[in-house]
C-alpha atoms as a PDB file:
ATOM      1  CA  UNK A   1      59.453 106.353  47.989  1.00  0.00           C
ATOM      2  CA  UNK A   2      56.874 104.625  50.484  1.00  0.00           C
ATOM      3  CA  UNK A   3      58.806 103.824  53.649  1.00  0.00           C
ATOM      4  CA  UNK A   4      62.010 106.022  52.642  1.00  0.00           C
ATOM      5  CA  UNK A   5      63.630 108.456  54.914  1.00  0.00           C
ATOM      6  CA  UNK A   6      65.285 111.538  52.933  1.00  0.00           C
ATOM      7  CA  UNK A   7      67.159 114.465  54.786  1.00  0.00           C
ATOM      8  CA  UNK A   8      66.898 117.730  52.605  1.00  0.00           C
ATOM      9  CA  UNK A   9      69.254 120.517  53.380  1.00  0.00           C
ATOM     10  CA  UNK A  10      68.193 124.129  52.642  1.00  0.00           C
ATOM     11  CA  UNK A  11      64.663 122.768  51.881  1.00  0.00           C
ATOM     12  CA  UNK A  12      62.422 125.788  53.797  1.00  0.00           C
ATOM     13  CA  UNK A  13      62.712 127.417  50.671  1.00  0.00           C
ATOM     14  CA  UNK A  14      63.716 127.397  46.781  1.00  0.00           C
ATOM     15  CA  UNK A  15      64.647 124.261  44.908  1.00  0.00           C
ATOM     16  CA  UNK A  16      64.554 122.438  48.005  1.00  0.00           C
ATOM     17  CA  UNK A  17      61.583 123.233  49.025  1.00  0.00           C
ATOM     18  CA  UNK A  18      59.742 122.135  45.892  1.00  0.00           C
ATOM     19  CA  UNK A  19      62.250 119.196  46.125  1.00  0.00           C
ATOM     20  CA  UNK A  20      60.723 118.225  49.458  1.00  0.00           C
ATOM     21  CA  UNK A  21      57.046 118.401  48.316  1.00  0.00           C
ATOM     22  CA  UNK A  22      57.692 116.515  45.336  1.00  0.00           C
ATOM     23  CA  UNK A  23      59.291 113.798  47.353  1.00  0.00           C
ATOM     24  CA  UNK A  24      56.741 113.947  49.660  1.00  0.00           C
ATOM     25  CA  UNK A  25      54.008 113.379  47.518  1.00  0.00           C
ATOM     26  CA  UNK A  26      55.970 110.256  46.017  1.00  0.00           C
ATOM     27  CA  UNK A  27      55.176 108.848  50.526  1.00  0.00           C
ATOM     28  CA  UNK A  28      58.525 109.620  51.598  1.00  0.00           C
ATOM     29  CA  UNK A  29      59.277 110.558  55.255  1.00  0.00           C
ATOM     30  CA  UNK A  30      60.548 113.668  54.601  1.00  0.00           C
ATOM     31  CA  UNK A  31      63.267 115.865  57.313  1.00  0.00           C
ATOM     32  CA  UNK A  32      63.959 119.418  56.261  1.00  0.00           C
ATOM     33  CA  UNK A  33      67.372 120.407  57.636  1.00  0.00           C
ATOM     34  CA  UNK A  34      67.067 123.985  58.046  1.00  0.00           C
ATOM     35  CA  UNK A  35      68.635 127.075  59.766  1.00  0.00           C
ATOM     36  CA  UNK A  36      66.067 129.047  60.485  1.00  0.00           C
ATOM     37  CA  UNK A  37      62.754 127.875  62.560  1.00  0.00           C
ATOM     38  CA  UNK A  38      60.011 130.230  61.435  1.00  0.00           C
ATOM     39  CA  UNK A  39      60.695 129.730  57.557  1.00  0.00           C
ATOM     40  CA  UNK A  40      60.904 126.111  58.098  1.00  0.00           C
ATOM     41  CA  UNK A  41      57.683 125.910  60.166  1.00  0.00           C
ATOM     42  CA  UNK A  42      55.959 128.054  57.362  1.00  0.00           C
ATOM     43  CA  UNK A  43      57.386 125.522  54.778  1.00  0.00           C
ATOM     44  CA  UNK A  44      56.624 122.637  56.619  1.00  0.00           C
ATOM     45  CA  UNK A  45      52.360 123.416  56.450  1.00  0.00           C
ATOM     46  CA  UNK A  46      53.221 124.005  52.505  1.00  0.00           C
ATOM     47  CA  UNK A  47      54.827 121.075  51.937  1.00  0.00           C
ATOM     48  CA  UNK A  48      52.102 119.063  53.764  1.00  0.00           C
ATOM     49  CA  UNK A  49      49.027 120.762  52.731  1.00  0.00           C
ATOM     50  CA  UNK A  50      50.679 120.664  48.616  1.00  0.00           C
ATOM     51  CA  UNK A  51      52.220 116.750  48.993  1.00  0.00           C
ATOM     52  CA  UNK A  52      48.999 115.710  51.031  1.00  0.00           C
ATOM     53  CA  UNK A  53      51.327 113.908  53.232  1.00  0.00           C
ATOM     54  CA  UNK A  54      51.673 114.830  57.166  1.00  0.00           C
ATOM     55  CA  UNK A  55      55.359 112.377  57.754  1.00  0.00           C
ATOM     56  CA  UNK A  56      57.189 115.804  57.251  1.00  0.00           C
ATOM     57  CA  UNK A  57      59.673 117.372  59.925  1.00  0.00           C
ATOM     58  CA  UNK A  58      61.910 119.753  60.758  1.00  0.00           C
ATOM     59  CA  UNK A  59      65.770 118.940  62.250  1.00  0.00           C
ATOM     60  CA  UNK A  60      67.708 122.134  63.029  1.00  0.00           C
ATOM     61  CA  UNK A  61      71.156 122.568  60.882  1.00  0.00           C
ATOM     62  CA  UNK A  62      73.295 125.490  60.934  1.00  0.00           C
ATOM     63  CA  UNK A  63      75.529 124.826  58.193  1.00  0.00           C
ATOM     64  CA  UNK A  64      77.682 127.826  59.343  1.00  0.00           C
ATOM     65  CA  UNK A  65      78.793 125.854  62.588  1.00  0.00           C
ATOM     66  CA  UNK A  66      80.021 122.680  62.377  1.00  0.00           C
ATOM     67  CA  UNK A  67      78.911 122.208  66.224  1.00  0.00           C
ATOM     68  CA  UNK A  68      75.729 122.574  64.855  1.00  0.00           C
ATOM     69  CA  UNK A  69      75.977 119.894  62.348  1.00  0.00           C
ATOM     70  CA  UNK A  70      77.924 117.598  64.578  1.00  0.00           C
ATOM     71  CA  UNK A  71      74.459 118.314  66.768  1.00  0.00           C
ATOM     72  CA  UNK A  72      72.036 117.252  64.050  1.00  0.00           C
ATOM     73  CA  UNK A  73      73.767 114.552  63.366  1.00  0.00           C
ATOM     74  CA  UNK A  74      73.801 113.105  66.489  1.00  0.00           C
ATOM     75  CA  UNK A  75      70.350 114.050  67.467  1.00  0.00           C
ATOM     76  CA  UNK A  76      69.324 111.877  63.885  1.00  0.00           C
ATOM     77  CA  UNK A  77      71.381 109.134  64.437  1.00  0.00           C
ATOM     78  CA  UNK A  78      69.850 108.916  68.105  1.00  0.00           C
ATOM     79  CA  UNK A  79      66.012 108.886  66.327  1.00  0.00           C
ATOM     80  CA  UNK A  80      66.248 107.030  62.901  1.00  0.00           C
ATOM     81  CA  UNK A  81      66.425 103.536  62.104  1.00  0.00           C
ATOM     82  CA  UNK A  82      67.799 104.315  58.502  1.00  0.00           C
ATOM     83  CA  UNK A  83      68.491 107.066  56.149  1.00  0.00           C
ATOM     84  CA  UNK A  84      67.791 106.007  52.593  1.00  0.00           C
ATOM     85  CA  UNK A  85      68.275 109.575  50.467  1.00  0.00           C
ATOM     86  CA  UNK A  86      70.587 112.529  51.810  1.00  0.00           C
ATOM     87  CA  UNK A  87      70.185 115.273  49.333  1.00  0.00           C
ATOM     88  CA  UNK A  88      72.530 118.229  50.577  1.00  0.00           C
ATOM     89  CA  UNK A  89      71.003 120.650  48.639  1.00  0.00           C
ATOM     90  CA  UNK A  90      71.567 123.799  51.202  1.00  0.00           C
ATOM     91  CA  UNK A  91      74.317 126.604  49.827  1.00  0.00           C
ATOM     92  CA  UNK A  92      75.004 130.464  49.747  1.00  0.00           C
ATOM     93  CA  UNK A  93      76.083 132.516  46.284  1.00  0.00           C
ATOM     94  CA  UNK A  94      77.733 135.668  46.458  1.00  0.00           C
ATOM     95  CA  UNK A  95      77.955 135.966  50.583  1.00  0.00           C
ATOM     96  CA  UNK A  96      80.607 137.773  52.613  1.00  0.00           C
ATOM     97  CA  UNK A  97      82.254 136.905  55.835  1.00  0.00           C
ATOM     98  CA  UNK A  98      83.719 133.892  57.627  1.00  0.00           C
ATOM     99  CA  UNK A  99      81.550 131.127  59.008  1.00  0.00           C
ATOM    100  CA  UNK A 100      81.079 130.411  63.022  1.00  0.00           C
ATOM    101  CA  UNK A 101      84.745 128.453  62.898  1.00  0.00           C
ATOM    102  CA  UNK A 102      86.773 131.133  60.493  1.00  0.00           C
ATOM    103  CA  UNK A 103      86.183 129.418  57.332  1.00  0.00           C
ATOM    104  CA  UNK A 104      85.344 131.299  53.887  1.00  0.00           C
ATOM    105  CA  UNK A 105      81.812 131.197  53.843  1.00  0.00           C
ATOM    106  CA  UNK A 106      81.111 129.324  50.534  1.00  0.00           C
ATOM    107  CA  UNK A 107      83.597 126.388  51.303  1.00  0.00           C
ATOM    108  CA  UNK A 108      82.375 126.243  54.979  1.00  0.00           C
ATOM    109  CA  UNK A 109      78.716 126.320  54.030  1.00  0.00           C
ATOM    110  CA  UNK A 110      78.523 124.649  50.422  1.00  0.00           C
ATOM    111  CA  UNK A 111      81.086 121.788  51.027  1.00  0.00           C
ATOM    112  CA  UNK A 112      83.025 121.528  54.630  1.00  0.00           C
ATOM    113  CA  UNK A 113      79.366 121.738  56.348  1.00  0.00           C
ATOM    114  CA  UNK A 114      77.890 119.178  53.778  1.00  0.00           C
ATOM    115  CA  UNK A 115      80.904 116.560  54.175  1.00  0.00           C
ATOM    116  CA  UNK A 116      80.861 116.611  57.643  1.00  0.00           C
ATOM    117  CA  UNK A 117      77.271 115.924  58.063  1.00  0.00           C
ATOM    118  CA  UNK A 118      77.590 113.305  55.317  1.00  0.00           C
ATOM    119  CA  UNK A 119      80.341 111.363  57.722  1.00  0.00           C
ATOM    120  CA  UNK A 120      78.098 111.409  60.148  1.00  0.00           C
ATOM    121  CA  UNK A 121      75.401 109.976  59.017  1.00  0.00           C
ATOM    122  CA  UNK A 122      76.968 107.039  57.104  1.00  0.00           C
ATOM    123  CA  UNK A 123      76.366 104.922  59.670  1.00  0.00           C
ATOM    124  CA  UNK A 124      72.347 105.244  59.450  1.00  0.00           C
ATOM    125  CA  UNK A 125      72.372 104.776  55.573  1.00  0.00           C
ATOM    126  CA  UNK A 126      74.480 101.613  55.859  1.00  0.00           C
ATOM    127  CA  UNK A 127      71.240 100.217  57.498  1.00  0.00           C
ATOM    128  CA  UNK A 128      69.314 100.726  54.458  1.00  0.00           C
ATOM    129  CA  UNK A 129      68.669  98.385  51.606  1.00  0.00           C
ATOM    130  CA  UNK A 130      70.048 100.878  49.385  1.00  0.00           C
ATOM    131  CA  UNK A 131      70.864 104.609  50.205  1.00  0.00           C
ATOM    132  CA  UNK A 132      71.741 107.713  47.997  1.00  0.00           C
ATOM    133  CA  UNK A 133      73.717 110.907  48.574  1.00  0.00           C
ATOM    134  CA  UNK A 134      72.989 113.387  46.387  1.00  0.00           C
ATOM    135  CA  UNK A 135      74.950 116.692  45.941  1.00  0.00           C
ATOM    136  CA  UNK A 136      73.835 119.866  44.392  1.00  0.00           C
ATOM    137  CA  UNK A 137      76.538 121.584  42.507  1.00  0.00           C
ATOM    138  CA  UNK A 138      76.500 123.957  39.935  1.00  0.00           C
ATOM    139  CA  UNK A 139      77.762 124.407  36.352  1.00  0.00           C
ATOM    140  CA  UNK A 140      79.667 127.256  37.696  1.00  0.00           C
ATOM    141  CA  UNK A 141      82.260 124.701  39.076  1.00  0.00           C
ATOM    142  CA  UNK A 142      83.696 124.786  35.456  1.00  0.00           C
ATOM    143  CA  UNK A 143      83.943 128.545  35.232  1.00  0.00           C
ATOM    144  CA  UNK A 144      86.890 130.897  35.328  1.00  0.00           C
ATOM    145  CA  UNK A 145      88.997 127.842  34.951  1.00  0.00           C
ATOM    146  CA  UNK A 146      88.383 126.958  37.956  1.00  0.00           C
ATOM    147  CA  UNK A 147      90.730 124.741  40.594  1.00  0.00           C
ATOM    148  CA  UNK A 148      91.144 124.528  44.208  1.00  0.00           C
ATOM    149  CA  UNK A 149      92.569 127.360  45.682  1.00  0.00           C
ATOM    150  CA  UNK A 150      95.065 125.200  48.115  1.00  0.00           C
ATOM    151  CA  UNK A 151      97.489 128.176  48.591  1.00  0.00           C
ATOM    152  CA  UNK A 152      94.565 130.215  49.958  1.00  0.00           C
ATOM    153  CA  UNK A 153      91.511 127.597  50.751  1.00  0.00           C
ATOM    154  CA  UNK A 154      90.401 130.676  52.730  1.00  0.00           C
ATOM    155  CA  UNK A 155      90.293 133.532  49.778  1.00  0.00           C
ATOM    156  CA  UNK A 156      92.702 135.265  52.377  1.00  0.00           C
ATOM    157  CA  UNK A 157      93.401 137.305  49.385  1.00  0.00           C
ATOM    158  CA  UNK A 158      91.301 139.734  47.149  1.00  0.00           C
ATOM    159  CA  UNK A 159      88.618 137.904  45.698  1.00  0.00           C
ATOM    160  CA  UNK A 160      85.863 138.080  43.262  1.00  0.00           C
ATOM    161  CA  UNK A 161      82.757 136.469  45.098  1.00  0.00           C
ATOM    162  CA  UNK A 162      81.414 134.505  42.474  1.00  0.00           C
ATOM    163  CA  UNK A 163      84.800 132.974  42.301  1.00  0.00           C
ATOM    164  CA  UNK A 164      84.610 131.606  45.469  1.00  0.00           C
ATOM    165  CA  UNK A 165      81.199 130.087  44.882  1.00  0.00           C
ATOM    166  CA  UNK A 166      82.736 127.974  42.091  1.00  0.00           C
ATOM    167  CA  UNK A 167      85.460 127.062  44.113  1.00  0.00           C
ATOM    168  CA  UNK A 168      82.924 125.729  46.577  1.00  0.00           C
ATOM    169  CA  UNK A 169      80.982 124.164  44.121  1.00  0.00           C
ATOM    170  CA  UNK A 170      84.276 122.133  42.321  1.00  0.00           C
ATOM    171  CA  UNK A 171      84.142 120.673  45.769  1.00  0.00           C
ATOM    172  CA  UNK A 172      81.414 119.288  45.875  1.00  0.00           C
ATOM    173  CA  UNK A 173      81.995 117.205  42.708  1.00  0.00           C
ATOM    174  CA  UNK A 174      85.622 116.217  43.749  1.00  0.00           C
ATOM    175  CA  UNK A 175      84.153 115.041  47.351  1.00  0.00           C
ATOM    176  CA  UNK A 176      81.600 113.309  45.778  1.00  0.00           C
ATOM    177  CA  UNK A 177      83.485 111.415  43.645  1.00  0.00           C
ATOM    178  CA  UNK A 178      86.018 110.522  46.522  1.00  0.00           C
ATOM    179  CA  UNK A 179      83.260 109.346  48.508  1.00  0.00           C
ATOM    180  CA  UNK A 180      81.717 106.849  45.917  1.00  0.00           C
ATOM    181  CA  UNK A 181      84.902 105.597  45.583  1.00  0.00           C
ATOM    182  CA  UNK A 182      85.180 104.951  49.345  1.00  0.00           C
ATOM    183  CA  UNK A 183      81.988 103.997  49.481  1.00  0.00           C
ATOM    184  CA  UNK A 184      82.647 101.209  46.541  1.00  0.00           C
ATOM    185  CA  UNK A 185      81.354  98.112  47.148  1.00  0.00           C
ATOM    186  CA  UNK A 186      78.644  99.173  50.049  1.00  0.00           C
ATOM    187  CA  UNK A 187      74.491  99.818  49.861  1.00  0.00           C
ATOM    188  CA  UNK A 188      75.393 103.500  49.664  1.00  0.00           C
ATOM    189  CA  UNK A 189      76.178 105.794  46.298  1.00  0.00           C
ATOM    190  CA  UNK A 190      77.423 109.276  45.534  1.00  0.00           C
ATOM    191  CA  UNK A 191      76.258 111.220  42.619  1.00  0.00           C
ATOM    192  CA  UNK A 192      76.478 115.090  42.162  1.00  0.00           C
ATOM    193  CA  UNK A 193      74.267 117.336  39.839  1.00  0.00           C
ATOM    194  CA  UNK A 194      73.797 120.779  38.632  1.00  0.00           C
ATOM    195  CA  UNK A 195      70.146 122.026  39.132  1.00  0.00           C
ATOM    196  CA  UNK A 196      69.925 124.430  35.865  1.00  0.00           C
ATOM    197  CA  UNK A 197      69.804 128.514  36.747  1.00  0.00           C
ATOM    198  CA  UNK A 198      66.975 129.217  39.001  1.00  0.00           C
ATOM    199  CA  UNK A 199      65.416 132.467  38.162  1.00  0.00           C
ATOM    200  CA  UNK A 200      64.560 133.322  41.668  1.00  0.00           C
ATOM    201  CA  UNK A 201      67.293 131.620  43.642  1.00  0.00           C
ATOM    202  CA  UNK A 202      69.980 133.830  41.559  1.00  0.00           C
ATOM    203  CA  UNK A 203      67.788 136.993  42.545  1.00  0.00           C
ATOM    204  CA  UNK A 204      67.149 135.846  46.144  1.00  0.00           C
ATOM    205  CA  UNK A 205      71.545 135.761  46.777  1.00  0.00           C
ATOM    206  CA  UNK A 206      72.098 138.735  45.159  1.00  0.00           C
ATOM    207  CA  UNK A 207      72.201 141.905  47.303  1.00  0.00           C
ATOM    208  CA  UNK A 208      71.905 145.145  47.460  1.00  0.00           C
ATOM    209  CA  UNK A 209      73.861 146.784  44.711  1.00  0.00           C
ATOM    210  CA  UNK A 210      74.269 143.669  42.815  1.00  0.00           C
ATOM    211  CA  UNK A 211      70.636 143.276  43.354  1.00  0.00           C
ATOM    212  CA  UNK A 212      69.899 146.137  41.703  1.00  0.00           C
ATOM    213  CA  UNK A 213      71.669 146.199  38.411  1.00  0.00           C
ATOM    214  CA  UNK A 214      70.720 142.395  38.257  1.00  0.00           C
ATOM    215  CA  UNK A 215      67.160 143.554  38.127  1.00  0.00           C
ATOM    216  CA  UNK A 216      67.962 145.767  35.467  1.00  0.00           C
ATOM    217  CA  UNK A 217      70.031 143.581  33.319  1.00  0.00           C
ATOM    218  CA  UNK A 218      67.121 141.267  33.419  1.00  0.00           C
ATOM    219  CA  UNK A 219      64.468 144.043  32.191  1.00  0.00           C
ATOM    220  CA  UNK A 220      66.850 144.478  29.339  1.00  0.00           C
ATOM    221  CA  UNK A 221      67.002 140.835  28.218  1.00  0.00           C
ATOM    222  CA  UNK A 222      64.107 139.451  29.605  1.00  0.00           C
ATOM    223  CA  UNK A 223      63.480 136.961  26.717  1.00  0.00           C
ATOM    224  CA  UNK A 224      67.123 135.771  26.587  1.00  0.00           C
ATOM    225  CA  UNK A 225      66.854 135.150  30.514  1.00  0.00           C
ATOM    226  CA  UNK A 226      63.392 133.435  30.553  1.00  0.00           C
ATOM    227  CA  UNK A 227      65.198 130.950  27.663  1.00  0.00           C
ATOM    228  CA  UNK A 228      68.377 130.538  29.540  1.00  0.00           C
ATOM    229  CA  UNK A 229      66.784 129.947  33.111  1.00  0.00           C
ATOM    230  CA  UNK A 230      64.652 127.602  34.815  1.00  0.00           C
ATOM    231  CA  UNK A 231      61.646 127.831  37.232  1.00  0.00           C
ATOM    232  CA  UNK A 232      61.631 125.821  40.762  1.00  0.00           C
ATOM    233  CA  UNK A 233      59.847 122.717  38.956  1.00  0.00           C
ATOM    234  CA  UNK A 234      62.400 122.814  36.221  1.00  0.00           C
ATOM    235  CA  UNK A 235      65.334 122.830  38.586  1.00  0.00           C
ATOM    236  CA  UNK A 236      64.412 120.154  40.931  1.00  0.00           C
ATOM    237  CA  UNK A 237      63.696 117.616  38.244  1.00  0.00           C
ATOM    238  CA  UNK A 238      67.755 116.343  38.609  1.00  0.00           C
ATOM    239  CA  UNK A 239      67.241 116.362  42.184  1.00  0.00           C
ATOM    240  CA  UNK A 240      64.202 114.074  42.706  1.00  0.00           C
ATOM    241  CA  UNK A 241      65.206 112.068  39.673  1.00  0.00           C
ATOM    242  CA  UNK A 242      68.802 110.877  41.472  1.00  0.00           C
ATOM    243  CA  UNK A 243      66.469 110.247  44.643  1.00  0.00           C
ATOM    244  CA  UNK A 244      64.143 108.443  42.834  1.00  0.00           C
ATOM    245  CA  UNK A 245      64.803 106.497  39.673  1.00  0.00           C
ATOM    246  CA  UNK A 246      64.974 103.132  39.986  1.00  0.00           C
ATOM    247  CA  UNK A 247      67.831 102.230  37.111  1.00  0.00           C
ATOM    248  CA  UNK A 248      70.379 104.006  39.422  1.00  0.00           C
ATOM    249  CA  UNK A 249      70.361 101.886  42.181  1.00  0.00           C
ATOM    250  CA  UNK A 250      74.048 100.774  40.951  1.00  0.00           C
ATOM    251  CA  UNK A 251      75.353 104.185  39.696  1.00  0.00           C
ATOM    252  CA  UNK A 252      77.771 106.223  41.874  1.00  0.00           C
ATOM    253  CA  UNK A 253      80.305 108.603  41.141  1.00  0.00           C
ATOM    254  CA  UNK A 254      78.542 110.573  38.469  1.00  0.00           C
ATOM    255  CA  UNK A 255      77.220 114.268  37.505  1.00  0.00           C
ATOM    256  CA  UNK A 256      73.914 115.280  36.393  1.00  0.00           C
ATOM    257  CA  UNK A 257      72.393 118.020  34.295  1.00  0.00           C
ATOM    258  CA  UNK A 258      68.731 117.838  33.075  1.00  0.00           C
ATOM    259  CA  UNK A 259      68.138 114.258  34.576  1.00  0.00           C
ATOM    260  CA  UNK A 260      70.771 113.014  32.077  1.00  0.00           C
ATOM    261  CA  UNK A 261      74.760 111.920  32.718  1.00  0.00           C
ATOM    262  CA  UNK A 262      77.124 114.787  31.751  1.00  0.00           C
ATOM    263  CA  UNK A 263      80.730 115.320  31.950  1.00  0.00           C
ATOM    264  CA  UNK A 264      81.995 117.294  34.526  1.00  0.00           C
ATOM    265  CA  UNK A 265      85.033 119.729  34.343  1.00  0.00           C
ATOM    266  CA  UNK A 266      88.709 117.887  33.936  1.00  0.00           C
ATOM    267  CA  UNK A 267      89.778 119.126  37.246  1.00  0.00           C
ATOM    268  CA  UNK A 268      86.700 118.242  38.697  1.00  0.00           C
ATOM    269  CA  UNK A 269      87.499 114.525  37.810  1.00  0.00           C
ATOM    270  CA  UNK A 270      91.468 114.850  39.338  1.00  0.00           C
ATOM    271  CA  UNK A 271      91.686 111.303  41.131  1.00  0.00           C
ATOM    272  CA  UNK A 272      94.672 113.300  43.389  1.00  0.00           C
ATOM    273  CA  UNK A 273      92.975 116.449  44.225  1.00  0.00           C
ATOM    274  CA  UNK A 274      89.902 114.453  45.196  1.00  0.00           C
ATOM    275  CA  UNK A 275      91.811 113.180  47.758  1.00  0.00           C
ATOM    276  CA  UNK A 276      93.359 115.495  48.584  1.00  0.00           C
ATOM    277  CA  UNK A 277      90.635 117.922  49.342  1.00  0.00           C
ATOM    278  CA  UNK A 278      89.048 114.731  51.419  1.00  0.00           C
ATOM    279  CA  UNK A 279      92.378 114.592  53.666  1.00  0.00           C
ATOM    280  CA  UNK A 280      92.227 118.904  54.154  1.00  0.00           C
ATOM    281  CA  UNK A 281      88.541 118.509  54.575  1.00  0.00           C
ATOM    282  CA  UNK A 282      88.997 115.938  57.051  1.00  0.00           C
ATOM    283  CA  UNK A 283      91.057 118.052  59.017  1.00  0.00           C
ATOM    284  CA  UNK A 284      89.189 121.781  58.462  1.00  0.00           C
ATOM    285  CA  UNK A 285      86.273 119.880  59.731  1.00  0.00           C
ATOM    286  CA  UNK A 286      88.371 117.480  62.376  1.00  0.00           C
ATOM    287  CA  UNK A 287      86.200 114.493  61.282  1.00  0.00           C
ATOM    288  CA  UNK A 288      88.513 111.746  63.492  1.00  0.00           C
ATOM    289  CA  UNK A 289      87.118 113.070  66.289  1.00  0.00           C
ATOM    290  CA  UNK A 290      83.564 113.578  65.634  1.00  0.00           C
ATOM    291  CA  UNK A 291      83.899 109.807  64.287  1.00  0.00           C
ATOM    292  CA  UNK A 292      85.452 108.623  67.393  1.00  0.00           C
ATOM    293  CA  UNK A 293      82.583 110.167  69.265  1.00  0.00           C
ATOM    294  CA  UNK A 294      79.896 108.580  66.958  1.00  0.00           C
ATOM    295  CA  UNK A 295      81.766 104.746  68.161  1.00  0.00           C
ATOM    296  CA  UNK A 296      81.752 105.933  71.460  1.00  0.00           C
ATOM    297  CA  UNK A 297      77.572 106.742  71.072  1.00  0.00           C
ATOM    298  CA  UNK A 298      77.449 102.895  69.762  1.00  0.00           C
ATOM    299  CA  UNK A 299      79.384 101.247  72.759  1.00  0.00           C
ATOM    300  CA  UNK A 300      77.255 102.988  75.181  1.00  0.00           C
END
């Protein structure tokens, strides 16, 4: 990874974070796109002191606000040569509430956030030799028979949470196989991957009731959950492997599970909805015009 540039979303803390310092340790020139400052500065002397490499920084992204990654985009593009990895790692599970612009908060966070700062930064990774985007889903995409909830894309309705998490997560596999299709042809490819169970990333987005009987559950089975969940290491292995591995320079298009090709849900693989969640995307996000603002940035 000497002389590589990766972007990390979410990387302050979690699978990320070990993401980051395993990166960093392979010489990348690593940026950890995070919300807030003080966890990221805190991460940031980890990651150095543990990788033994100082190229680490921080760039700002509020993945609530899409002014905020329209922002970080544009403050990148105006500082980077290239962009070789983007791994958009960042997402919430079992959250409430709407995000800065009135979206659900899964969708906005886990995929409209993600595709718009994607867009953006096309541009820098088409300067690379070869670039990779890399998008952490989740198994959970195939739960609950999951599909795109286009009558409500909003979860307007009663809703269980988790159930919008999957939704947000079947996202990210449909827009990632949309975009190595667009992408077909070019220096740049698209794969998407599901980290394993973290034991302390489920804990950490669970809250206060939930919390609580999760806790318990756990005491109850504690051998069955130690067997069916991984630790950080464990979970980032897909992660750095897609950044990483040589013999998939050429693959795009593709989901991951334990640094091996799986299949991904039917749905998931819907040519149709794929594109059709790319057109509503474009539009929840209003992507034209950021883009027409990026080609105005190159003819000044």
């Amino acid at each position: 990874m000497d002389g590589k540039t990766v972007i990390i979303t979410g990387s302050n803390t979690g699978i990320g974070k070990y993401t980051a310092i395993e990166l960093a340790k392979r010489g990348a020139h690593v940026i950890l796109a995070c919300r807030d400052r003080k966890r990221a500065e805190e991460a940031l002397k980890d990651i150095c002191r543990l990788s033994g490499n100082n190229n680490v920084e921080i760039e700002m992204l509020d993945l609530t606000s899409l002014k905020s990654v329209r922002e970080c985009a544009k403050r990148l593009r105006g500082r980077l040569s290239k962009l070789d990895v983007l791994i958009n790692n960042a997402g919430v599970m079992m959250a409430t509430g709407k995000s800065v612009d009135g979206y659900e908060i899964h969708f906005a966070v886990n995929h409209l956030g993600h595709f718009l700062l994607t867009n953006l930064l096309l541009d820098l990774m088409k300067k690379a030799p070869s670039a990779r985007i890399i998008n952490v889903s989740s198994i959970n995409h195939a739960f609950f028979n999951c599909t795109i909830n286009w009558d409500d894309i909003n979860f307007e309705k009663p809703h269980w949470r988790i159930n919008a998490y999957s939704h947000s997560k079947l996202a990210n596999i449909l827009f990632t196989n949309e975009l190595a299709r667009r992408l077909k042809g070019t220096n740049i490819t698209a794969n998407s991957l599901h980290p394993g169970v973290a034991r302390s990333e489920v804990i950490r987005y669970m809250c206060g009731r939930y919390q609580i009987i999760l806790n318990f559950l756990i005491f109850l089975i504690t051998p069955i959950w130690w067997c069916l969940t991984k630790n950080l290491e464990q979970s980032a292995q897909t992660s750095i492997y897609l950044a990483c591995d040589r013999h998939l320079d050429n693959v795009t298009g593709k989901y991951f599970s334990d640094c091996q090709e799986r299949q991904s849900s039917k749905i998931s693989r819907d040519e149709q909805a794929a594109e059709r969640l790319w057109k509503l995307s474009e539009e929840m996000t209003q992507l034209n015009d950021a883009l027409k603002e990026v080609r105005n940035e190159q003819n000044d």
